[in-house]
Protein backbone atom coordinates (compact mmCIF):
# COMPACT_ATOMS: atom_id res chain seq x y z
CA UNK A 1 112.43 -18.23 -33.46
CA UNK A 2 109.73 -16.60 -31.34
CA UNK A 3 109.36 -17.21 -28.00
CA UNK A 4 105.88 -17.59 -26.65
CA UNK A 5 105.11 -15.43 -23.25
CA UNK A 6 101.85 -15.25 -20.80
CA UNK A 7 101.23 -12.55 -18.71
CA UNK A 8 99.93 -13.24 -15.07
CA UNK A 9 99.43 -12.03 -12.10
CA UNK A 10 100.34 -12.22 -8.59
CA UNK A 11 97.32 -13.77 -6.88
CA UNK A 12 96.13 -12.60 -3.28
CA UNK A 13 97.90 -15.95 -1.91
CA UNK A 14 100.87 -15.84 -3.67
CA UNK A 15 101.69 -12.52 -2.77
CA UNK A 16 101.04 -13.34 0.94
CA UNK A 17 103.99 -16.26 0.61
CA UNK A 18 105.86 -14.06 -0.60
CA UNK A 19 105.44 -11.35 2.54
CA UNK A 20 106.09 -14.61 4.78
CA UNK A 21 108.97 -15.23 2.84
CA UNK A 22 110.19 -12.10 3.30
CA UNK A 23 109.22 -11.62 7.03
CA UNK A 24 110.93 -15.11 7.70
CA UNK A 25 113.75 -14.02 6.14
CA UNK A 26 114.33 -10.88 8.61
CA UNK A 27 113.43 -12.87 11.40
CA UNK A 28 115.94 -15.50 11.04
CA UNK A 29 118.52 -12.80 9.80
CA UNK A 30 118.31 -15.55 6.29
CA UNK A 31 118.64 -14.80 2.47
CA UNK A 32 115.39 -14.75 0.62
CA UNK A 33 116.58 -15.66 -2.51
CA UNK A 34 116.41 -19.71 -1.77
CA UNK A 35 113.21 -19.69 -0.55
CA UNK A 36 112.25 -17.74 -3.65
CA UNK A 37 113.90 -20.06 -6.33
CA UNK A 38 112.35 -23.04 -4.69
CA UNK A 39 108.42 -21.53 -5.17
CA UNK A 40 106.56 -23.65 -7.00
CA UNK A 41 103.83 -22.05 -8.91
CA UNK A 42 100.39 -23.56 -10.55
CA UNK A 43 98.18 -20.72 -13.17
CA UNK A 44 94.61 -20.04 -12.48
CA UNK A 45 92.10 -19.40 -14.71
CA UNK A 46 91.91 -16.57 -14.19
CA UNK A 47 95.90 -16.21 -15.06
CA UNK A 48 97.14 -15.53 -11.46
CA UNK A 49 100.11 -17.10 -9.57
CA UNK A 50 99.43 -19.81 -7.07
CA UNK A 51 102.38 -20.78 -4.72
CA UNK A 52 102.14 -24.76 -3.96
CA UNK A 53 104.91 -24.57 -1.29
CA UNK A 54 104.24 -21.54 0.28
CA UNK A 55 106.84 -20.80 3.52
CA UNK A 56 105.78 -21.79 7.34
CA UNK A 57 106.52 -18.81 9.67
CA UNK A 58 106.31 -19.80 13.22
CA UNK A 59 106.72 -17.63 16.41
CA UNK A 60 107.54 -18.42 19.85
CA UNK A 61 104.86 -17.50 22.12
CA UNK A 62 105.80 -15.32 25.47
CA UNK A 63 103.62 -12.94 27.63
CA UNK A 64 104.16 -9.78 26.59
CA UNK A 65 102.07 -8.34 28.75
CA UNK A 66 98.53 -8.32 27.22
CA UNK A 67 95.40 -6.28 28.58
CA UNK A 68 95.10 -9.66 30.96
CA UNK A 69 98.12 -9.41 32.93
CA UNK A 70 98.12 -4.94 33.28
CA UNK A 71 97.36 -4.73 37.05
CA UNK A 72 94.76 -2.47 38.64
């Protein structure tokens, strides 16, 4: 018995979830591997990857001392 394959492609988006995934990941000192088995993926026509649940990154905001607050 054969077994039918497709090849795709990464598209633009998917591979940007997975760079969040992966930046997430280092921030939060958490494995990857989760957040990669729980992508769920949808095919263009094109045949390229789309990720449906791509990951949420969010960063605290702080002054780091931007061009606004360097004194003259």
């Amino acid at each position: 018995m054969k077994i039918k394959t497709k090849e795709m492609n990464l598209s633009d988006q998917a591979l940007g979830a997975l760079m969040m995934a992966l930046q997430k990941s280092l921030l939060n000192q958490e494995d990857i591997v989760p957040v990669l088995k729980g992508f769920r993926f949808k095919c263009n026509e094109q045949k390229e990857l789309f990720v449906l649940n791509p990951p949420i990154v969010k960063f605290d905001v702080e002054a780091v001392g931007g061009p606004e607050s360097a004194e003259v």
